[in-house]
C-alpha atoms as a PDB file:
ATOM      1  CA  UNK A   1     119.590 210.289  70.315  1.00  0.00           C
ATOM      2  CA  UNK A   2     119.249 209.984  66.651  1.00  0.00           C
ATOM      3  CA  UNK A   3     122.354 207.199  65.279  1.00  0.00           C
ATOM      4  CA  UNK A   4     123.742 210.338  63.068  1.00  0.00           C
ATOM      5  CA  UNK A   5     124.127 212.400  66.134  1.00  0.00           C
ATOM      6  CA  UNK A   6     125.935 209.810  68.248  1.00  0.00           C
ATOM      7  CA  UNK A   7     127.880 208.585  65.703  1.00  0.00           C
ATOM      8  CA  UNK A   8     129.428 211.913  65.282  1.00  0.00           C
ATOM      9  CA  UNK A   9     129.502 212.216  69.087  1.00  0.00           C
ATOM     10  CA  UNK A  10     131.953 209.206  69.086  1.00  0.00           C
ATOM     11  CA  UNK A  11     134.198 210.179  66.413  1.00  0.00           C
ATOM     12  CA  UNK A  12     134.763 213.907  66.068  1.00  0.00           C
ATOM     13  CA  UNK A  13     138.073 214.754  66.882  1.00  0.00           C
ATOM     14  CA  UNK A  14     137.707 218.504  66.909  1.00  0.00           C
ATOM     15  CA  UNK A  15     138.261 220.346  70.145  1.00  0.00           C
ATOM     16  CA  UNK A  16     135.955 220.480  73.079  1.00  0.00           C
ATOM     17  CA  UNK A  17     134.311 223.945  72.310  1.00  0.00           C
ATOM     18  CA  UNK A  18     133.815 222.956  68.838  1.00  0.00           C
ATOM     19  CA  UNK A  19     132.135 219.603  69.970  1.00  0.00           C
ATOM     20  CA  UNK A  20     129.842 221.094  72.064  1.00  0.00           C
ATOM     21  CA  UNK A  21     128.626 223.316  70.111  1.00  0.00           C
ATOM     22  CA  UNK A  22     128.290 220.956  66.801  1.00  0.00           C
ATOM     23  CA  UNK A  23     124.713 221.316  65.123  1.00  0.00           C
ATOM     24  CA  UNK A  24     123.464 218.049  63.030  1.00  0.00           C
ATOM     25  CA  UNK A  25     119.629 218.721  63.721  1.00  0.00           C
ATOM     26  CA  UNK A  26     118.920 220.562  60.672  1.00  0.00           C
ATOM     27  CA  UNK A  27     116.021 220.572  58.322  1.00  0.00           C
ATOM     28  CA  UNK A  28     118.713 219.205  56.012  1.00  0.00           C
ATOM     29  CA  UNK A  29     119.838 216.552  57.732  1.00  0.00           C
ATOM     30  CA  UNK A  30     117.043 215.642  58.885  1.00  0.00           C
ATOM     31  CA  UNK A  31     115.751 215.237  55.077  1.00  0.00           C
ATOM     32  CA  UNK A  32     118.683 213.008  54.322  1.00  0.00           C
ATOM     33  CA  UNK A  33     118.650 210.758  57.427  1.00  0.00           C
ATOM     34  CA  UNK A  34     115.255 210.255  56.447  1.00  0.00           C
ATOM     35  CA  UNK A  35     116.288 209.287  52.376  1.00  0.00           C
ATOM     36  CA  UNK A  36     118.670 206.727  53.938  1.00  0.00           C
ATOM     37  CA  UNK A  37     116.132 204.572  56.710  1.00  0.00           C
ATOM     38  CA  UNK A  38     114.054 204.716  53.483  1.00  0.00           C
ATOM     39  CA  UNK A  39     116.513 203.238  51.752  1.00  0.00           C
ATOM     40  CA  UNK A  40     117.971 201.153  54.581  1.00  0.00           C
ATOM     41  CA  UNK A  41     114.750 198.937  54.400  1.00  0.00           C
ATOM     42  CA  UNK A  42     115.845 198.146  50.502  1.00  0.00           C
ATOM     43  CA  UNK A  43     119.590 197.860  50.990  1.00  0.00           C
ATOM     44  CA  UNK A  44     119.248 195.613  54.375  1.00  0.00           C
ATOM     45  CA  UNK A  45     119.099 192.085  52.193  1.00  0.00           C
ATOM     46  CA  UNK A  46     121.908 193.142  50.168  1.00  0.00           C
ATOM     47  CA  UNK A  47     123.921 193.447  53.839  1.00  0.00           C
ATOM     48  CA  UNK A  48     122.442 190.267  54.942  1.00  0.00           C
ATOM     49  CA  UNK A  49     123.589 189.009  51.777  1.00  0.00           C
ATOM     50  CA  UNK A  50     126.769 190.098  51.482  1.00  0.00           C
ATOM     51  CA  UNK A  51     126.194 191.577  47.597  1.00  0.00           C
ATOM     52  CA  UNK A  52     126.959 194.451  49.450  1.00  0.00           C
ATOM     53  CA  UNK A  53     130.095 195.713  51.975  1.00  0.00           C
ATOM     54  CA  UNK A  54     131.226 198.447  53.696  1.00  0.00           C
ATOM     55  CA  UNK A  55     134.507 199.970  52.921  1.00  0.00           C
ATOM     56  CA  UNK A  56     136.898 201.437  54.617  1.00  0.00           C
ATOM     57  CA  UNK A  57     136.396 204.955  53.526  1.00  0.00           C
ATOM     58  CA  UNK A  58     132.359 204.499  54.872  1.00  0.00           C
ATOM     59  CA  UNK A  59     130.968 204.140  51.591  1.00  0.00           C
ATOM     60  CA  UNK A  60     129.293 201.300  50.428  1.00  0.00           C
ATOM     61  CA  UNK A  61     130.009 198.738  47.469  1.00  0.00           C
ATOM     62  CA  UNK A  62     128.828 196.286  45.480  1.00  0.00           C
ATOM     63  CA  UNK A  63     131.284 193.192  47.233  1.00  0.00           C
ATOM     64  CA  UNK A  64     129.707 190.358  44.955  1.00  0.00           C
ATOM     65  CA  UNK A  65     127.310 191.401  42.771  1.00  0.00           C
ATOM     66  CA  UNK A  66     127.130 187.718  40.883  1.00  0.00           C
ATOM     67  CA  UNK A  67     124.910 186.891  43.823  1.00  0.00           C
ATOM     68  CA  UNK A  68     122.292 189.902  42.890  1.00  0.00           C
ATOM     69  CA  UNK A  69     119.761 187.999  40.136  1.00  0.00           C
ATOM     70  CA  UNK A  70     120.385 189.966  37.172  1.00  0.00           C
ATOM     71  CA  UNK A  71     116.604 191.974  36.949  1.00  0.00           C
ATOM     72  CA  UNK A  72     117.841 193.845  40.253  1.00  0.00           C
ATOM     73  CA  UNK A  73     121.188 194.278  39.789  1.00  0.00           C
ATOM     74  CA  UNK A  74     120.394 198.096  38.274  1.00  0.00           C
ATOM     75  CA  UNK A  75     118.356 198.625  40.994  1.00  0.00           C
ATOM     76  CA  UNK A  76     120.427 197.455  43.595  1.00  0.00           C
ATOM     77  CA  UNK A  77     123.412 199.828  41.286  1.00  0.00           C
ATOM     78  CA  UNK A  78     121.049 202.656  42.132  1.00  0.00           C
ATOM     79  CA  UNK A  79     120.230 201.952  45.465  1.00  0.00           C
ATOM     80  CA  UNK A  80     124.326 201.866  45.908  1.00  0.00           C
ATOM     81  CA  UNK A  81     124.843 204.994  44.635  1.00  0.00           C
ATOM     82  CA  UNK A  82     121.828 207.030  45.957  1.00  0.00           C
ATOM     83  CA  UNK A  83     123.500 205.865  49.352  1.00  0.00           C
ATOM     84  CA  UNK A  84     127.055 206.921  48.881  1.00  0.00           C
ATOM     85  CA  UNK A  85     125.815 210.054  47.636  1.00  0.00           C
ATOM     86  CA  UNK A  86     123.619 211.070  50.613  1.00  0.00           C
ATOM     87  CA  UNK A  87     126.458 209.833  52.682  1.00  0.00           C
ATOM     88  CA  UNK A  88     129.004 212.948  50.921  1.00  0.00           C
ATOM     89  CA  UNK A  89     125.418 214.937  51.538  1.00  0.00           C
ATOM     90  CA  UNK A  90     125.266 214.283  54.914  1.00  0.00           C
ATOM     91  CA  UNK A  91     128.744 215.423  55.731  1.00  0.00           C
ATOM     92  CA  UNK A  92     128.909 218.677  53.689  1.00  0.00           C
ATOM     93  CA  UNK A  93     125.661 219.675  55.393  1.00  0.00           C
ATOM     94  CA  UNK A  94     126.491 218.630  58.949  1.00  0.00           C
ATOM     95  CA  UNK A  95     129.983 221.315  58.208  1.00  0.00           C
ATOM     96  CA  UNK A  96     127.378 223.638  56.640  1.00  0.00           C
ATOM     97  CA  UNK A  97     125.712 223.628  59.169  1.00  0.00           C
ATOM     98  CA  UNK A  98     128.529 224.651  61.405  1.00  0.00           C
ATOM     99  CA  UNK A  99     129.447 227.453  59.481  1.00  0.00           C
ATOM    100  CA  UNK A 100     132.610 225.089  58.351  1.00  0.00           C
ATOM    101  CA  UNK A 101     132.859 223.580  55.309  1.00  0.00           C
ATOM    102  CA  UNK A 102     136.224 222.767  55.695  1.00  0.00           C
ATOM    103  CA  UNK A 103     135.132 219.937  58.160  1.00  0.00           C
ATOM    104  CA  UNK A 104     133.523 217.528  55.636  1.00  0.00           C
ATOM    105  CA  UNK A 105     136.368 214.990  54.716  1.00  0.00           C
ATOM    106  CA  UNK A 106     136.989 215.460  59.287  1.00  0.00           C
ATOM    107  CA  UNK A 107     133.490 214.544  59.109  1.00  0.00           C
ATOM    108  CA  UNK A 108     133.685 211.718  56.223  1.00  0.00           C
ATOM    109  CA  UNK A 109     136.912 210.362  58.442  1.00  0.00           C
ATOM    110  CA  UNK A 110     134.897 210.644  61.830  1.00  0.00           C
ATOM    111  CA  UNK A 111     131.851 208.714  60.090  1.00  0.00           C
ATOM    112  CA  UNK A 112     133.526 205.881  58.296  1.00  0.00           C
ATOM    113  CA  UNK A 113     134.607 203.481  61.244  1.00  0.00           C
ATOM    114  CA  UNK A 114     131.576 204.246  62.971  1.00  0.00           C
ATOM    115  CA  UNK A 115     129.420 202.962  59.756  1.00  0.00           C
ATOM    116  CA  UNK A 116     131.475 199.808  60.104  1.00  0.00           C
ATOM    117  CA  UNK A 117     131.790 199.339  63.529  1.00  0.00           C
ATOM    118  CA  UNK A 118     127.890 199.800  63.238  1.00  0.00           C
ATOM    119  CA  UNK A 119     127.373 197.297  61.087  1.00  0.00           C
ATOM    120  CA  UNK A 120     125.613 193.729  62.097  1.00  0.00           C
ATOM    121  CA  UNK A 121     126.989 190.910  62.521  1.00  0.00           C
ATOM    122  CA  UNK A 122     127.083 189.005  59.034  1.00  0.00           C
ATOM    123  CA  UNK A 123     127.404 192.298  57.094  1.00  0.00           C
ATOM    124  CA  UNK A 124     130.540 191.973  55.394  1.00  0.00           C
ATOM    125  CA  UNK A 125     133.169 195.071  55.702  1.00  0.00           C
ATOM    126  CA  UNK A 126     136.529 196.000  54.320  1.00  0.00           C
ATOM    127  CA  UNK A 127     139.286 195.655  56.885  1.00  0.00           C
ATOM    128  CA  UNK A 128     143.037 196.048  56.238  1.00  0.00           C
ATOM    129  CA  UNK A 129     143.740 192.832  55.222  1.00  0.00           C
ATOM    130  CA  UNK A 130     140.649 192.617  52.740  1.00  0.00           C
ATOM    131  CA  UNK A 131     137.484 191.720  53.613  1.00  0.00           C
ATOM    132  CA  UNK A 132     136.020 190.283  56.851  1.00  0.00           C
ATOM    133  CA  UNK A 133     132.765 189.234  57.392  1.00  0.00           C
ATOM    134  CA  UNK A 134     131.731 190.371  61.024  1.00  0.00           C
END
């Protein structure tokens, strides 16, 4: 099973007729998933690095970006936001594709402990009382 897919296996909340019938295998999605393992390849150092975190809200940030040499820190800006915007993609067109489009901040909410939970060991994350690396 694709990580999207069981991801929002673990965390939907909707009811049981609603999970069941949840599409996420759309041409779509599937275009996006595929824009972020490209990218994941690029942003993995960052992670291992800690210049980059997860937050709370399951986007991602740029935790300590003094430890990015300065020719990549535009890149590594871009690679940021390319990310957090396919993330906001990914929800609206798993709802889309459900024929609710009310569901995307459900679906942001469902996503972002997964993304941290997720994450490897090392990666550093945002936790209640600030952040943690895991």
């Amino acid at each position: 099973m694709r990580l999207f897919a069981y991801l929002l296996l673990l965390a939907l909340s909707f009811n049981a007729c609603a999970l069941e019938n949840i599409q996420f295998d759309t041409p779509s999605v599937r275009a996006v998933e595929a824009r972020m393992k490209s990218r994941h390849a690029e942003l993995l150092p960052y992670y291992v690095s800690g210049a980059v975190g997860l937050n709370l809200d399951g986007t991602i940030v740029l935790r300590d970006i003094a430890s990015v040499p300065l020719a990549a820190r535009k890149h590594l800006n871009e690679l940021v936001n390319a990310e957090n915007k396919d993330r906001e993609i990914l929800y609206a067109e798993i709802a889309n594709a459900n024929a609710h489009p009310e569901w995307q901040s459900q679906i942001r909410n469902a996503f972002a402990p997964r993304w941290i939970a997720h994450a490897q060991r090392g990666w550093w994350v945002m936790s209640d009382d600030g952040w943690i690396q895991k």
